[in-house]
C-alpha atoms as a PDB file:
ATOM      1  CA  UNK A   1      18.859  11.376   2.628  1.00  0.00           C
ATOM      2  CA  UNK A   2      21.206  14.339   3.996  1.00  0.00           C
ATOM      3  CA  UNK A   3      24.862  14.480   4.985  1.00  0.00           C
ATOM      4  CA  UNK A   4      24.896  14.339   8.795  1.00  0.00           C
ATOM      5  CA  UNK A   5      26.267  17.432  10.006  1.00  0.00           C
ATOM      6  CA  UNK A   6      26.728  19.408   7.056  1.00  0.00           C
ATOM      7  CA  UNK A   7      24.364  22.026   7.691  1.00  0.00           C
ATOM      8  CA  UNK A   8      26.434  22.696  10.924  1.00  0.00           C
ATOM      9  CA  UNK A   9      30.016  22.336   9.277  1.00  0.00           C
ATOM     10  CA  UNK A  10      28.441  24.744   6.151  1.00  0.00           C
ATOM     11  CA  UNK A  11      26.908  27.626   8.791  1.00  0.00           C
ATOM     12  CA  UNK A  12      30.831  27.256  11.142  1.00  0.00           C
ATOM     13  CA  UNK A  13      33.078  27.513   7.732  1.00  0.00           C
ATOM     14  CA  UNK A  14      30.769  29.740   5.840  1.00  0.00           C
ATOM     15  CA  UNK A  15      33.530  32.284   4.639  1.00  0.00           C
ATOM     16  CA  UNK A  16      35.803  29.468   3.207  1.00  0.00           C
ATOM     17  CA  UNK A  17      33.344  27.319   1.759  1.00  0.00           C
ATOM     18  CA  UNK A  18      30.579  29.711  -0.473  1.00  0.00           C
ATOM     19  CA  UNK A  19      30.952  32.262  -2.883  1.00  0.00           C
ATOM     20  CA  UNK A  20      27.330  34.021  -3.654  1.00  0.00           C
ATOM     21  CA  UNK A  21      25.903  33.489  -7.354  1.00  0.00           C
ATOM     22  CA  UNK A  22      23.513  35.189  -8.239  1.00  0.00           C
ATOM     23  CA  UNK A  23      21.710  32.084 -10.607  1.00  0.00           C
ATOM     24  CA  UNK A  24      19.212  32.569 -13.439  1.00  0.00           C
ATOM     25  CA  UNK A  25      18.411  30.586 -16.744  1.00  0.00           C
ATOM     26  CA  UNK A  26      19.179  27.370 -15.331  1.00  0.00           C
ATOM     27  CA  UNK A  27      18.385  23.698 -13.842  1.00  0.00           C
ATOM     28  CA  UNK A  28      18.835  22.831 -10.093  1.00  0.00           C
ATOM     29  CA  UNK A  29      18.480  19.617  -8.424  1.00  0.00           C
ATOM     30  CA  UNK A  30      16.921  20.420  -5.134  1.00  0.00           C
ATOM     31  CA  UNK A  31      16.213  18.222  -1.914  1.00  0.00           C
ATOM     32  CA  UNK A  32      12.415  18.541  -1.506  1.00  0.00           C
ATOM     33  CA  UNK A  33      11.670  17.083   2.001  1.00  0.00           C
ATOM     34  CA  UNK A  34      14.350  19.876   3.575  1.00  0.00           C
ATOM     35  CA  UNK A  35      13.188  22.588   1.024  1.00  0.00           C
ATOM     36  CA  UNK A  36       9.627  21.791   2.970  1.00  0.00           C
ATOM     37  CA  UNK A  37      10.384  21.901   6.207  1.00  0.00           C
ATOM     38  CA  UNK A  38      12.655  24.881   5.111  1.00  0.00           C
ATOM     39  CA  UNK A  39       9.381  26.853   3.452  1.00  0.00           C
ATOM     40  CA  UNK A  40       7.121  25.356   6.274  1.00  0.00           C
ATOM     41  CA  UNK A  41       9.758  27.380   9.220  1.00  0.00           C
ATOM     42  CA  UNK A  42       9.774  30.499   7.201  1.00  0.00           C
ATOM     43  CA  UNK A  43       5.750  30.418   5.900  1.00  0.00           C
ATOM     44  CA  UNK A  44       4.388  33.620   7.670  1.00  0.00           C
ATOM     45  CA  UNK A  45       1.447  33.087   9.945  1.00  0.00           C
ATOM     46  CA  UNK A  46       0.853  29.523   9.930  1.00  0.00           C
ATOM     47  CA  UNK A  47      -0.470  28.305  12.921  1.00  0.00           C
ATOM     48  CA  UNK A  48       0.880  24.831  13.521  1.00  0.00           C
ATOM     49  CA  UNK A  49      -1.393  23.809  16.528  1.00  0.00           C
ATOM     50  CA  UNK A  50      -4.039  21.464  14.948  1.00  0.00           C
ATOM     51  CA  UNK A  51      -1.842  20.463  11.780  1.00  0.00           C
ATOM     52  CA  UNK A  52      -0.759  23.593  10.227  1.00  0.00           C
ATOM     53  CA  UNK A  53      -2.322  25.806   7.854  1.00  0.00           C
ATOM     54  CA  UNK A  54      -1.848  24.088   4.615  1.00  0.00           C
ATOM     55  CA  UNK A  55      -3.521  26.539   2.343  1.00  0.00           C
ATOM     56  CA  UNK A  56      -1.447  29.274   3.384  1.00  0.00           C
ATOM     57  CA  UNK A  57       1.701  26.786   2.905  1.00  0.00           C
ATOM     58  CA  UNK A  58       0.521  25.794  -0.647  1.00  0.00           C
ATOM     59  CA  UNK A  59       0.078  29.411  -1.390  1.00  0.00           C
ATOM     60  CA  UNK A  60       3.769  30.423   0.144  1.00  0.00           C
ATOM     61  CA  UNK A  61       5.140  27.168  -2.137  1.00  0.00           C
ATOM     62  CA  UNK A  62       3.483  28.080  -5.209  1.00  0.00           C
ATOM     63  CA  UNK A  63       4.816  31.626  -4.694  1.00  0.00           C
ATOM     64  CA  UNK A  64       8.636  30.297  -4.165  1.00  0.00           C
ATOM     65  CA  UNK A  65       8.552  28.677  -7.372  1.00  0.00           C
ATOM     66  CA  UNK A  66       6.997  31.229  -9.177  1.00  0.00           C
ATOM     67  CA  UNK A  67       9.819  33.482  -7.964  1.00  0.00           C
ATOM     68  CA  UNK A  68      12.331  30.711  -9.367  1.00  0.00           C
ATOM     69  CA  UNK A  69      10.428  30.757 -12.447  1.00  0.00           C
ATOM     70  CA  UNK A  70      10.566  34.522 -12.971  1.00  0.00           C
ATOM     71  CA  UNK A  71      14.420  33.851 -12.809  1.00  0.00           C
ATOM     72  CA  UNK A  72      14.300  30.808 -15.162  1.00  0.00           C
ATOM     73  CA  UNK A  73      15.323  28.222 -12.520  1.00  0.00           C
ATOM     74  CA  UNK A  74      13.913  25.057 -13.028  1.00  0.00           C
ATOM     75  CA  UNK A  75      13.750  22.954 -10.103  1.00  0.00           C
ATOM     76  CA  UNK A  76      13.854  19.531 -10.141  1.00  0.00           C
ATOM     77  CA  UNK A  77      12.789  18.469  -6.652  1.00  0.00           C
ATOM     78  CA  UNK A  78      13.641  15.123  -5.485  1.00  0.00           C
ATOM     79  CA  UNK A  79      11.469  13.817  -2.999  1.00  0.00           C
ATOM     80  CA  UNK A  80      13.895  10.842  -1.209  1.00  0.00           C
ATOM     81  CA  UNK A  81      11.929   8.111   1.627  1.00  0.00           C
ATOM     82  CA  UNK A  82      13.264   6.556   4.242  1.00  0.00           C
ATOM     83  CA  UNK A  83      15.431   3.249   4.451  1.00  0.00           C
ATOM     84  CA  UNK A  84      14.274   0.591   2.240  1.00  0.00           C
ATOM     85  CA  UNK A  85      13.306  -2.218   4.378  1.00  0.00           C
ATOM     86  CA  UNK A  86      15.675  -4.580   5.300  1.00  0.00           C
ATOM     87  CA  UNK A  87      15.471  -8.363   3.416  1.00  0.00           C
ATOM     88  CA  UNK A  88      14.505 -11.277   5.437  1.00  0.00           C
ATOM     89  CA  UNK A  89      16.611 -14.519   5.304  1.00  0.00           C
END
């Protein structure tokens, strides 16, 4: 779903607004369609031309939550749609 703007507001007022934890043993709630694109921008040598190279994304996914796992984060991913539609009268 997303906050409009937030990312923006977060990156301009970084120094007020986050303190750095360092987070291990533990459950986060994470928002799976930006955490893909997120992975998919930073996935090394994907060539997005005809599709993207989804092996080499599954591989760099499987990796990030392996690394999470080595921490013991548990990541519950929520995976949100779009609108629902609208009812007709």
């Amino acid at each position: 779903m997303g906050v409009k703007s937030l990312h923006t507001y977060i990156q301009t007022q970084l120094p007020e607004c986050l303190e750095c934890h360092t987070l291990h043993n533990t459950k986060v709630v994470v928002d799976g369609n930006n955490l893909a694109h997120t992975l998919y921008q930073q996935c090394p040598g994907i060539n997005a031309c005809l599709g993207g190279d989804y092996d080499k994304f599954a591989a760099y996914v499987t990796q990030y939550f392996k690394s999470l796992e080595l921490c013991g984060i548990f990541a519950i991913v929520i995976m949100d749609g779009g609108q629902p539609p609208k009812l007709r009268k």
